[in-house]
N, C-alpha and C. Protein backbone atom coordinates (compact mmCIF):
# COMPACT_ATOMS: atom_id res chain seq x y z
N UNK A 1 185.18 9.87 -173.16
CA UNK A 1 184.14 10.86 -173.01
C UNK A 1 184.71 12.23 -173.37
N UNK A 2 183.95 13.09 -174.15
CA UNK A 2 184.36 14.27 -173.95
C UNK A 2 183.47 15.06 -173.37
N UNK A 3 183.78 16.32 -172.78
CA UNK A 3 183.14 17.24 -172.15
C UNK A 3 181.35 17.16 -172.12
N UNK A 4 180.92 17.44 -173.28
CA UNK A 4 180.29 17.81 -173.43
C UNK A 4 179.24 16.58 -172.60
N UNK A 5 179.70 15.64 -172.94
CA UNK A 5 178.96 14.15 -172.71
C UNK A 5 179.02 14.12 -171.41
N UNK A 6 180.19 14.59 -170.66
CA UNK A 6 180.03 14.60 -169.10
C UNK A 6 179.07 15.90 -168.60
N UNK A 7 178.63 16.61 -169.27
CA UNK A 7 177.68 17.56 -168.82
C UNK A 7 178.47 18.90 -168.26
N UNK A 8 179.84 19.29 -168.93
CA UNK A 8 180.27 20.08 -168.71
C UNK A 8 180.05 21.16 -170.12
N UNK A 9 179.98 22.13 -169.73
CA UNK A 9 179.15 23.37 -170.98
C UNK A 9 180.79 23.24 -171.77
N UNK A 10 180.89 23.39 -172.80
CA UNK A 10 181.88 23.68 -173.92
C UNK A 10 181.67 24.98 -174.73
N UNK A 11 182.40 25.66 -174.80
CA UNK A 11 182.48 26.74 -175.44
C UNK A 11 183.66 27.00 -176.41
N UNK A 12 183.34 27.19 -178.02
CA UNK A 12 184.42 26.65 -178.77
C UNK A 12 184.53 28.38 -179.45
N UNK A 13 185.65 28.79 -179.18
CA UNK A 13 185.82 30.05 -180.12
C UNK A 13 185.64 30.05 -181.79
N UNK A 14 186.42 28.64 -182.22
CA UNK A 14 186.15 28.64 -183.81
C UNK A 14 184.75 28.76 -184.43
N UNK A 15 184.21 28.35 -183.55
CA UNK A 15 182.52 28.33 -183.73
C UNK A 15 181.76 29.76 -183.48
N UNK A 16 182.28 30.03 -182.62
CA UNK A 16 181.45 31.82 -182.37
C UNK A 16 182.37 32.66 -183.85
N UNK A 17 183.84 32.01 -183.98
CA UNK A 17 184.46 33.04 -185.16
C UNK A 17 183.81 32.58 -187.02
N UNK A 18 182.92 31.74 -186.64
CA UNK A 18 182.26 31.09 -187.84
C UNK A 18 180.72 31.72 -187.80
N UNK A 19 180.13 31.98 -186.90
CA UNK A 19 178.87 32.44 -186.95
C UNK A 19 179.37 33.82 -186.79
N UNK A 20 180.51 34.31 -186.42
CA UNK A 20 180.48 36.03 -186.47
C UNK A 20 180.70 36.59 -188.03
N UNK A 21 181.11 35.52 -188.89
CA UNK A 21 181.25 36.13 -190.16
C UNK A 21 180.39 35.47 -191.31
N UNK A 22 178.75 35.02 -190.33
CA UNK A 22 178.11 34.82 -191.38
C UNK A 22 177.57 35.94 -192.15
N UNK A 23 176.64 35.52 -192.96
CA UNK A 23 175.90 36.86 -194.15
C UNK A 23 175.46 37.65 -193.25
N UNK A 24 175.44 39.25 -193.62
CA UNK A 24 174.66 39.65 -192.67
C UNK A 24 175.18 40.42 -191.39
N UNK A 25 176.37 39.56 -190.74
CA UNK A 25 176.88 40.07 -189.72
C UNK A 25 177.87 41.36 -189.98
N UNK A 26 178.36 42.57 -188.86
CA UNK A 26 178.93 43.21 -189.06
C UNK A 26 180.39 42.73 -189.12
N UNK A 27 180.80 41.98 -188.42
CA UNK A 27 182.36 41.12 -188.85
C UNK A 27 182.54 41.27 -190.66
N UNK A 28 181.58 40.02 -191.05
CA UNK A 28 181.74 39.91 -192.72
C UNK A 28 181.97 41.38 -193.02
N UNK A 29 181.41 42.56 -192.96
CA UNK A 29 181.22 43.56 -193.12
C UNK A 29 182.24 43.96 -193.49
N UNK A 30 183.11 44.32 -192.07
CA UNK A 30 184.24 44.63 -192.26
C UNK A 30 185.34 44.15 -192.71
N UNK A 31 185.37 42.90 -192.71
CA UNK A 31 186.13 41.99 -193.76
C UNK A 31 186.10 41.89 -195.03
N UNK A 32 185.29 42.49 -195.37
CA UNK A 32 184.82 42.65 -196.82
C UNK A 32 185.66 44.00 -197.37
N UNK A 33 185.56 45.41 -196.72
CA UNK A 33 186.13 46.65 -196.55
C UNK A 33 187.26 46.55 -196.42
N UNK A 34 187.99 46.02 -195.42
CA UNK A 34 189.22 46.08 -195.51
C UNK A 34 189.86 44.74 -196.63
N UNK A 35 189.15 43.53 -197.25
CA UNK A 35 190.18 43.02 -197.70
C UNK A 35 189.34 42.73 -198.88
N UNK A 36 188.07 43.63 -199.12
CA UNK A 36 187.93 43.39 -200.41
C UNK A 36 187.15 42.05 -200.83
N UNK A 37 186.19 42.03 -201.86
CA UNK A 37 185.49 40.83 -202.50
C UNK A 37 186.21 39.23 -203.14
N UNK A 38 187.42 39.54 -202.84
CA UNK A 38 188.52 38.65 -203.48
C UNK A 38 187.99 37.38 -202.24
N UNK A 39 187.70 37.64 -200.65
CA UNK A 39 187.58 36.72 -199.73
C UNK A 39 186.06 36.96 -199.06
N UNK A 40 185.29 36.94 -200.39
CA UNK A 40 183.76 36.52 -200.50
C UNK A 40 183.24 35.46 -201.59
N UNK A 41 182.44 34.94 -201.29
CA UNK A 41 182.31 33.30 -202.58
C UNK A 41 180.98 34.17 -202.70
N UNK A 42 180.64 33.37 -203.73
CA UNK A 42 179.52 33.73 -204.90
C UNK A 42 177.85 33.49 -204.23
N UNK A 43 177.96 33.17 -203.19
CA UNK A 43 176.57 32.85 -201.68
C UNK A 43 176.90 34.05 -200.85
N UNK A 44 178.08 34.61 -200.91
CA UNK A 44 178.00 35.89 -200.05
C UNK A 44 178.60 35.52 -199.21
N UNK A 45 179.68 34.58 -198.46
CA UNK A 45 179.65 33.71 -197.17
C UNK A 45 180.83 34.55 -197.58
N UNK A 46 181.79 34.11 -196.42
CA UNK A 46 183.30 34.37 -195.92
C UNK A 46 183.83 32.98 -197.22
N UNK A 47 184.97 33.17 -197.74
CA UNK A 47 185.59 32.26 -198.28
C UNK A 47 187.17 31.83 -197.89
N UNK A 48 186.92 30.61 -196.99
CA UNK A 48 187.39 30.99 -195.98
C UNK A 48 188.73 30.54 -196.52
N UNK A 49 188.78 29.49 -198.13
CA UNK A 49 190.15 29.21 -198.40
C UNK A 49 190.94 30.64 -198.83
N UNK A 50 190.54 31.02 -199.10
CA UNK A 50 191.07 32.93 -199.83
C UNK A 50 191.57 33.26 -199.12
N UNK A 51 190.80 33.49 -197.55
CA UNK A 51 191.13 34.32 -196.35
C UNK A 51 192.48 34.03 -196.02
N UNK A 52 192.81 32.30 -195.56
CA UNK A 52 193.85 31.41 -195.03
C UNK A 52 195.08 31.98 -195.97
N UNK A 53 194.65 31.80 -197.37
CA UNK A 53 195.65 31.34 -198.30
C UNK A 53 196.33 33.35 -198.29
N UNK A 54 195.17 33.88 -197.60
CA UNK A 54 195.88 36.08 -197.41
C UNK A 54 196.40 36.30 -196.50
N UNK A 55 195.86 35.59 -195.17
CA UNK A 55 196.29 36.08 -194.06
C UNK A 55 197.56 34.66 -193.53
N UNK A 56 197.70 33.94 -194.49
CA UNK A 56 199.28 33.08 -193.74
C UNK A 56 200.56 33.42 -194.52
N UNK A 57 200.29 34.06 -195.95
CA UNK A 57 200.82 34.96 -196.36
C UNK A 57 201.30 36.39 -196.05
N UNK A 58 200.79 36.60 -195.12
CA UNK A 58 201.05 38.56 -195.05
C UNK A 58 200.63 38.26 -193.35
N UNK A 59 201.46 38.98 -193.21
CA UNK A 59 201.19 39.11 -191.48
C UNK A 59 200.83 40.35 -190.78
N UNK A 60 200.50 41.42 -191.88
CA UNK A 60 199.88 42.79 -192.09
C UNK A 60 197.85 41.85 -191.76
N UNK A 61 197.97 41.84 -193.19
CA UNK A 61 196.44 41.24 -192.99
C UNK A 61 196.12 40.49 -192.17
N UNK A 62 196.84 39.19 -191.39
CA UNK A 62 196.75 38.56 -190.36
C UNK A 62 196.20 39.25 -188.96
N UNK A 63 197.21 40.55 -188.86
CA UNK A 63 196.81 41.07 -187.60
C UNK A 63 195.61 42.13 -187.91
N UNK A 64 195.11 42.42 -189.17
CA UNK A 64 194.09 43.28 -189.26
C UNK A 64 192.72 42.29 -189.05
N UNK A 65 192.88 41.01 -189.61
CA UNK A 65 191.92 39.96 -189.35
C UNK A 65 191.52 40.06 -188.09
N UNK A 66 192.69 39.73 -187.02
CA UNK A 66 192.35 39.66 -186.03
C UNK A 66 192.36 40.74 -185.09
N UNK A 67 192.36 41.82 -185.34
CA UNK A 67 191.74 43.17 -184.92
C UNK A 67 190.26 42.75 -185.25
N UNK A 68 189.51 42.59 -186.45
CA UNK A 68 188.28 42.70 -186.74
C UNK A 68 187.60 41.16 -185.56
N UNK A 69 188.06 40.65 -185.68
CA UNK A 69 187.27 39.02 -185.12
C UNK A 69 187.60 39.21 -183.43
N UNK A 70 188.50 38.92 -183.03
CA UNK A 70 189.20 38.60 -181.67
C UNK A 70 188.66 39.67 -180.35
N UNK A 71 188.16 40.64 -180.70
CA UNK A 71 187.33 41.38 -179.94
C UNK A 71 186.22 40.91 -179.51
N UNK A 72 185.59 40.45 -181.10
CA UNK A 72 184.20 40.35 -180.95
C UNK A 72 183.82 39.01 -180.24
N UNK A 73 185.05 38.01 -180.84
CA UNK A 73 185.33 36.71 -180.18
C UNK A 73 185.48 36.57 -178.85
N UNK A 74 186.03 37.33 -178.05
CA UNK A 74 186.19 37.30 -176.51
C UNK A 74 185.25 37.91 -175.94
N UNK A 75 184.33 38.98 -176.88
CA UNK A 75 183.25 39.31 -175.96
C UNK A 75 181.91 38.29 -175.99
N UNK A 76 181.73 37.56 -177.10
CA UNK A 76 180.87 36.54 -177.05
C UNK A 76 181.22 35.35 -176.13
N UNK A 77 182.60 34.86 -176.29
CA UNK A 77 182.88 34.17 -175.13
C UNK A 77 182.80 34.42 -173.95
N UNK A 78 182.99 35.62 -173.29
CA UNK A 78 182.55 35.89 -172.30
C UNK A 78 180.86 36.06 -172.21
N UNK A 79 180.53 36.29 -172.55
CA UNK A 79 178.68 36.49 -172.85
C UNK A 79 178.13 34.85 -172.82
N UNK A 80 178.88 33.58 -173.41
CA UNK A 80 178.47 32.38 -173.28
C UNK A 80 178.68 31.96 -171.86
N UNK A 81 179.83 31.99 -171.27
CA UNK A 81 180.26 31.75 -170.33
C UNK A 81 179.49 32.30 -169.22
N UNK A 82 179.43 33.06 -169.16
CA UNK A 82 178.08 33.70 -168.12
C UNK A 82 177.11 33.07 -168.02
N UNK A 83 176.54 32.88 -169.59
CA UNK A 83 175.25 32.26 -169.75
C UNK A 83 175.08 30.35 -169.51
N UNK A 84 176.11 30.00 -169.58
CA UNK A 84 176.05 28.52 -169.44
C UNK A 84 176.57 28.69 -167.99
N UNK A 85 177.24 28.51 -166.98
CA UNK A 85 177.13 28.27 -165.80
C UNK A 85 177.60 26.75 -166.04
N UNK A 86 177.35 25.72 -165.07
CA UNK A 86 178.29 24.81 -164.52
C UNK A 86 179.20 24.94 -163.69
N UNK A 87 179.11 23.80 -163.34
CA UNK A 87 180.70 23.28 -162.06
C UNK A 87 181.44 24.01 -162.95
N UNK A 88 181.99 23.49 -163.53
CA UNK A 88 183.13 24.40 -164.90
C UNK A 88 182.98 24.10 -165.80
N UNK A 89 183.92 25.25 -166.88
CA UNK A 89 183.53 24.84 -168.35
C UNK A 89 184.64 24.76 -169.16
N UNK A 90 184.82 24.59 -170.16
CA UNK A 90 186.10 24.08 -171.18
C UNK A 90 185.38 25.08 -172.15
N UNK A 91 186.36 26.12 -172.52
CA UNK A 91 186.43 27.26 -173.48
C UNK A 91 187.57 26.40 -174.50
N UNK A 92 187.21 26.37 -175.66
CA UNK A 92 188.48 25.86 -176.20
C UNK A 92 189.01 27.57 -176.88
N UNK A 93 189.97 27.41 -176.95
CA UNK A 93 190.99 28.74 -177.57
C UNK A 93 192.28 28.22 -178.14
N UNK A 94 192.08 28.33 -179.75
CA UNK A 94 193.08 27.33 -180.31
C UNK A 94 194.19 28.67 -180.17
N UNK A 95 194.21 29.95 -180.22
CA UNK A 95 195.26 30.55 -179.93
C UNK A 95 195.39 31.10 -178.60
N UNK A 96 194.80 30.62 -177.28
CA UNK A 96 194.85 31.29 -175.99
C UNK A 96 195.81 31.47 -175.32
N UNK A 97 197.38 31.45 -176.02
CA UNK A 97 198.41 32.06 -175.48
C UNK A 97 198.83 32.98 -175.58
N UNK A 98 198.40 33.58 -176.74
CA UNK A 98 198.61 35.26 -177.40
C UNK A 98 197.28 35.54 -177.27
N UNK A 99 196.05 35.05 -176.64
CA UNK A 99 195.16 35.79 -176.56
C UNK A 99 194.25 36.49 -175.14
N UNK A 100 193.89 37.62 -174.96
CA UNK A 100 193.28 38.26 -173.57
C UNK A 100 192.72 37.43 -172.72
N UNK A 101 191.65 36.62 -174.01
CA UNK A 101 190.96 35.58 -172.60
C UNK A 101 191.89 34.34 -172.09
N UNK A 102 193.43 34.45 -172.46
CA UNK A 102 193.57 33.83 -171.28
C UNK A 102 193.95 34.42 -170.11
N UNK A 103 193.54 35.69 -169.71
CA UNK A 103 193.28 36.13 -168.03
C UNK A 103 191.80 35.63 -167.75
N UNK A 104 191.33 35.24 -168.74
CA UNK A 104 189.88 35.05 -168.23
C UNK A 104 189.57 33.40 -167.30
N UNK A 105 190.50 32.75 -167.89
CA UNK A 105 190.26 31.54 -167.87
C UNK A 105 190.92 31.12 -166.15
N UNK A 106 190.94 30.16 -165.55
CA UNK A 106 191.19 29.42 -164.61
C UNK A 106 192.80 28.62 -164.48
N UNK A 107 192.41 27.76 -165.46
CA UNK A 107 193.64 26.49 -165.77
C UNK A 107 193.78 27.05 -167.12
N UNK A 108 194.69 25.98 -167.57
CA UNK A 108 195.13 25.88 -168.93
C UNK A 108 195.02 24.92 -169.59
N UNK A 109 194.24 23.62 -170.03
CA UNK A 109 194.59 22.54 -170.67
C UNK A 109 194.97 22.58 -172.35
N UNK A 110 195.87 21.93 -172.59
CA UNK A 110 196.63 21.80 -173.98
C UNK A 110 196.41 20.27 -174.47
N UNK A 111 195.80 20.38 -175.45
CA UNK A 111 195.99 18.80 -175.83
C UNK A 111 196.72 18.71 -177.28
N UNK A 112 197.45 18.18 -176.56
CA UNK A 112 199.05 18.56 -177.52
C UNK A 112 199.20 17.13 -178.73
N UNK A 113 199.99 17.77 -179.73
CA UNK A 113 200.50 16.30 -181.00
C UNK A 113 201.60 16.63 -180.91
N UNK A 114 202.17 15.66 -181.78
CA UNK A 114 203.41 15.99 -182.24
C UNK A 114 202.73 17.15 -184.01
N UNK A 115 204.14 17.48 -184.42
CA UNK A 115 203.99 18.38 -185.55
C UNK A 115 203.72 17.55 -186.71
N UNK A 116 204.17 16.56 -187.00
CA UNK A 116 203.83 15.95 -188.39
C UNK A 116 202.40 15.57 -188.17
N UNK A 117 201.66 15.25 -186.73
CA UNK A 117 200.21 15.06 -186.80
C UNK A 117 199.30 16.40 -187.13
N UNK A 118 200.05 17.55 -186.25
CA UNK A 118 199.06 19.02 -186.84
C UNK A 118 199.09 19.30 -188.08
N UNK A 119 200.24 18.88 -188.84
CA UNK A 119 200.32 19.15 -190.54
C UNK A 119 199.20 17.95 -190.94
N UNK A 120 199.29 16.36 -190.83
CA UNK A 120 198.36 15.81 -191.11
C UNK A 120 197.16 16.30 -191.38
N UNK A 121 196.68 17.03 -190.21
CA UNK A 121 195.15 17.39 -189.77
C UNK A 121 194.70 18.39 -190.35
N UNK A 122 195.78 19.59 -190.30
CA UNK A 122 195.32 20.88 -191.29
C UNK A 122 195.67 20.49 -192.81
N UNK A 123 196.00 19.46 -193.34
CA UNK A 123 195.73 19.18 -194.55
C UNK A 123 194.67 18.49 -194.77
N UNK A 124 194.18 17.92 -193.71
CA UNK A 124 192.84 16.87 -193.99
C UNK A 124 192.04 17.94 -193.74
N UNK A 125 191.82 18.80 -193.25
CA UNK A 125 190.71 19.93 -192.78
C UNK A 125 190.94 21.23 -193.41
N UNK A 126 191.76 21.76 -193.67
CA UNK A 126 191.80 23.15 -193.75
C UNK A 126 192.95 23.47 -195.21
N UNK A 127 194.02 23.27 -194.68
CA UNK A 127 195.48 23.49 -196.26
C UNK A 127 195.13 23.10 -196.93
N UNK A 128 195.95 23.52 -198.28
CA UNK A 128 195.87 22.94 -199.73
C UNK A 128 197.12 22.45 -200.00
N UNK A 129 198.20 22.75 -198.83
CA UNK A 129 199.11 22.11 -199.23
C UNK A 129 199.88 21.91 -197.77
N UNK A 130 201.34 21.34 -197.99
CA UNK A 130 202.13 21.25 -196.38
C UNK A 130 202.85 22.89 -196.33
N UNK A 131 203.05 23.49 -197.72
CA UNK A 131 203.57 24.66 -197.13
C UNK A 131 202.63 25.36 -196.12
N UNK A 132 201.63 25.49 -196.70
CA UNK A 132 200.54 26.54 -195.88
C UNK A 132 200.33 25.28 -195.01
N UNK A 133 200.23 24.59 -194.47
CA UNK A 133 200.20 23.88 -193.49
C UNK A 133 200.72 24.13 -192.62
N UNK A 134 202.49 24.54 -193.06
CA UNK A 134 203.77 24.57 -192.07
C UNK A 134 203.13 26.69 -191.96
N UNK A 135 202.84 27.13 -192.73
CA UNK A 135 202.68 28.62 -193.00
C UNK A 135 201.79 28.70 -191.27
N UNK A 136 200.69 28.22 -191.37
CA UNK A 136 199.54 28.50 -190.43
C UNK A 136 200.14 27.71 -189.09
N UNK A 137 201.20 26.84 -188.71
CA UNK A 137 201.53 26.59 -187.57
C UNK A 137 202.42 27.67 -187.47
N UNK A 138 203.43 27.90 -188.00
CA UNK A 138 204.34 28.78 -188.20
C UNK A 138 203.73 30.58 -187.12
N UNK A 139 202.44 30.51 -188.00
CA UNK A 139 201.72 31.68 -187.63
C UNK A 139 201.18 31.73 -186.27
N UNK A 140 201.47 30.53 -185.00
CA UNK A 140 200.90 30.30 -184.17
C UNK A 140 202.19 30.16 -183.09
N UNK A 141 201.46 30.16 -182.16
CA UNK A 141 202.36 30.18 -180.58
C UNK A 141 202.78 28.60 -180.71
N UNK A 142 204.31 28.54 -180.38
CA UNK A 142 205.22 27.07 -180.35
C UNK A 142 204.65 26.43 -179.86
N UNK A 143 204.72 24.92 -180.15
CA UNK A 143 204.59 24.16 -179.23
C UNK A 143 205.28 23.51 -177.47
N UNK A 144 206.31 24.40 -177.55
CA UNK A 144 207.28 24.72 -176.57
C UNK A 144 206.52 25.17 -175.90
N UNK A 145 206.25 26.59 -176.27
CA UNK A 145 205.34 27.68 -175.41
C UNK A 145 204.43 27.37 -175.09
N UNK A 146 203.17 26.78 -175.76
CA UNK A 146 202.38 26.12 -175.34
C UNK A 146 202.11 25.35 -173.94
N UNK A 147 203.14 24.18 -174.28
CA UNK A 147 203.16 23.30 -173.53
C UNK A 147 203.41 24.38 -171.68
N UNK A 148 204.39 25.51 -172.06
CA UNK A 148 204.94 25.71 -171.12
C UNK A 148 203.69 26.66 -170.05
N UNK A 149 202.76 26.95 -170.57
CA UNK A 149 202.04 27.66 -170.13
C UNK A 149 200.65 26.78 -169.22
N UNK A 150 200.91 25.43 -170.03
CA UNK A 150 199.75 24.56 -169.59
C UNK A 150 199.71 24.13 -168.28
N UNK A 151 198.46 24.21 -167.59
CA UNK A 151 198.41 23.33 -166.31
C UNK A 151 198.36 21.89 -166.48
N UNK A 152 197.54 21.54 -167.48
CA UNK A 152 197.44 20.25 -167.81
C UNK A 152 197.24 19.87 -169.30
N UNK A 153 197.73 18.66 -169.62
CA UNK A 153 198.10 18.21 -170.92
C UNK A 153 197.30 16.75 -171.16
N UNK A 154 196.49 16.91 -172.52
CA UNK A 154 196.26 15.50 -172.86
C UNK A 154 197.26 15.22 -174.08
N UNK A 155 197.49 13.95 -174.26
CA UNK A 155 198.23 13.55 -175.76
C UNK A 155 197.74 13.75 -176.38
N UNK A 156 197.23 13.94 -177.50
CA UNK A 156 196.08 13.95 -178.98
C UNK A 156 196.68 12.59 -179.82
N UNK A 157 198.16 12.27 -179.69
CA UNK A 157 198.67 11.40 -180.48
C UNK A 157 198.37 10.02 -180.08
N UNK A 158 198.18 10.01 -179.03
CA UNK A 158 197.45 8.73 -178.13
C UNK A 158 196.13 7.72 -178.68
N UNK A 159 196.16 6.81 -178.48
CA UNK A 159 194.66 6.45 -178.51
C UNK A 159 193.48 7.14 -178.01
N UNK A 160 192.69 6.56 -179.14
CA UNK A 160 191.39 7.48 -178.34
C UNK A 160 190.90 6.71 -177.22
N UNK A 161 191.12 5.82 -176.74
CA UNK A 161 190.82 5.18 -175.60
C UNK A 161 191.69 5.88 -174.48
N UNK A 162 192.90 5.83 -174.57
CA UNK A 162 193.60 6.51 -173.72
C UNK A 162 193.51 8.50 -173.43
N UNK A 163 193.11 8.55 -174.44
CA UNK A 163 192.40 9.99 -174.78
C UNK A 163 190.93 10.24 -174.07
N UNK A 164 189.95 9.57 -173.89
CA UNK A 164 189.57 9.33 -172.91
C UNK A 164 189.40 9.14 -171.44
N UNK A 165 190.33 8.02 -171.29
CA UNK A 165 190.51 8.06 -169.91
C UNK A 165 191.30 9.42 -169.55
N UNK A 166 192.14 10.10 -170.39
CA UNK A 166 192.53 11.41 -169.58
C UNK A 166 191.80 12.20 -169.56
N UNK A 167 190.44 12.26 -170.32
CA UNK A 167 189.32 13.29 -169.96
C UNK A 167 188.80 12.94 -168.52
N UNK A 168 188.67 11.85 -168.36
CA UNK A 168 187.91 11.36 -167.47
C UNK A 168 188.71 11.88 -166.08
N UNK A 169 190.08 11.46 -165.83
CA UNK A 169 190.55 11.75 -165.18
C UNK A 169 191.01 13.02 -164.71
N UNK A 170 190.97 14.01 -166.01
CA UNK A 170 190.84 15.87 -165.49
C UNK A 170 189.69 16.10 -165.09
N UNK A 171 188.81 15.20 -165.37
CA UNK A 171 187.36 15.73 -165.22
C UNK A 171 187.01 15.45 -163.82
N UNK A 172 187.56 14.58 -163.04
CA UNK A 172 187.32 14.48 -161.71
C UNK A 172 188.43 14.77 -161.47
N UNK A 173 189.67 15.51 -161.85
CA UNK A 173 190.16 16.34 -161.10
C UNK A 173 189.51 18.02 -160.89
N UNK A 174 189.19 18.40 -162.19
CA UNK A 174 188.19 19.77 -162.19
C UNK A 174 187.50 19.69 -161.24
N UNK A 175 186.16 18.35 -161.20
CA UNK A 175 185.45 18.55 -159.84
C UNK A 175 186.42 18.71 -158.61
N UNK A 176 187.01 18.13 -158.37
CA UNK A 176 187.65 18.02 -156.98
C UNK A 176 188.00 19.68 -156.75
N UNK A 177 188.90 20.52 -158.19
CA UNK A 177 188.85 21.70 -157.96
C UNK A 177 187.88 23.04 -157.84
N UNK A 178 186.59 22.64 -158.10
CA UNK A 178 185.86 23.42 -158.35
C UNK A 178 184.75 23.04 -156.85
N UNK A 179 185.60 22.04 -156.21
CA UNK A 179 184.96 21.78 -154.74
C UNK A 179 183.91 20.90 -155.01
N UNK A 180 183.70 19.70 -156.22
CA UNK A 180 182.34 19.08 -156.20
C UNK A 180 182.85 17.62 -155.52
N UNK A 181 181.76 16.62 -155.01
CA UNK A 181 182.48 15.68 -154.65
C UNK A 181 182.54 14.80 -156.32
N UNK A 182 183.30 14.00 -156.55
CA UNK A 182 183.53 12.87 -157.57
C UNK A 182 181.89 12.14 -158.29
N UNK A 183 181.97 12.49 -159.42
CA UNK A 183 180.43 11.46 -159.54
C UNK A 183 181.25 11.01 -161.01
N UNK A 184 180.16 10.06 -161.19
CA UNK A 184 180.52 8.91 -162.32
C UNK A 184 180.35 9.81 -163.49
């Protein structure tokens, strides 16, 4: 099961940082100004291989990126979070160790791989290659650190069956912490 299916609200930052730089919005705006038409496609959208392939390169533009987004990102997250309510909720924050809202948050869960699986994945999803693969982990908080900050940990490398049952099992631990009694 995941969250969502147990009736716990999910709130995914990549998703609010995908609708903040649609057409139209003031994000794109300023992304446009500071880095120029080079990381706009021909629909007007964010292009988002351009962006990756500028900001895992240069760590100037990286942090100007996230000057423009990460504001706007934590204030919508907070604005969802309000608005959805629940026993509790699962904010995902793929960088919430270098980022503000994690004072916002409660716990910590990490659902951790090993590294040759995160290179896998950002080449199946996102890279064009393993350098920028290794570039964009590189650009992120260790997996050391990570881990070290977490209250709780699922495997990702695991079965999805077993990946499961550890939802299941934080999930009636959450209730227990959030004072609910246990339900199916």
């Amino acid at each position: 099961m995941v969250a969502s299916e147990l009736g716990i609200p999910v709130i995914d930052t990549d998703v609010i940082a995908r609708e903040l730089v649609m057409p139209g919005q003031p994000a794109l705006k300023e992304i446009r100004n500071r880095f120029g038409n080079a990381v706009i496609d021909a629909s007007g959208c964010l292009d988002r291989s351009a962006m990756r392939r500028l900001i895992f390169a240069d760590d100037v533009a990286r942090r100007d990126l996230e000057a423009i987004l990460h504001p706007r990102i934590g204030a919508e997250t907070r604005r969802q979070a309000e608005a959805a309510g629940g026993i509790y909720q699962i904010i995902v924050v793929p960088l919430l160790v270098t980022s503000p809202l994690r004072g916002f948050v409660d716990r910590i869960l990490v659902v951790d791989c090993e590294e040759q699986t995160q290179i896998r994945r950002l080449l199946a999803r996102d890279a064009e290659s393993e350098a920028q693969a290794r570039r964009m982990l590189a650009a992120q908080t260790s997996r050391d650190e990570r881990l070290a900050y977490a209250d709780d940990v699922i495997d990702n490398d695991a079965e999805l069956s077993a990946t499961r049952r550890a939802v299941n099992r934080l999930h009636r631990d959450y209730l227990r912490l959030a004072g609910q009694p246990d339900r199916p």
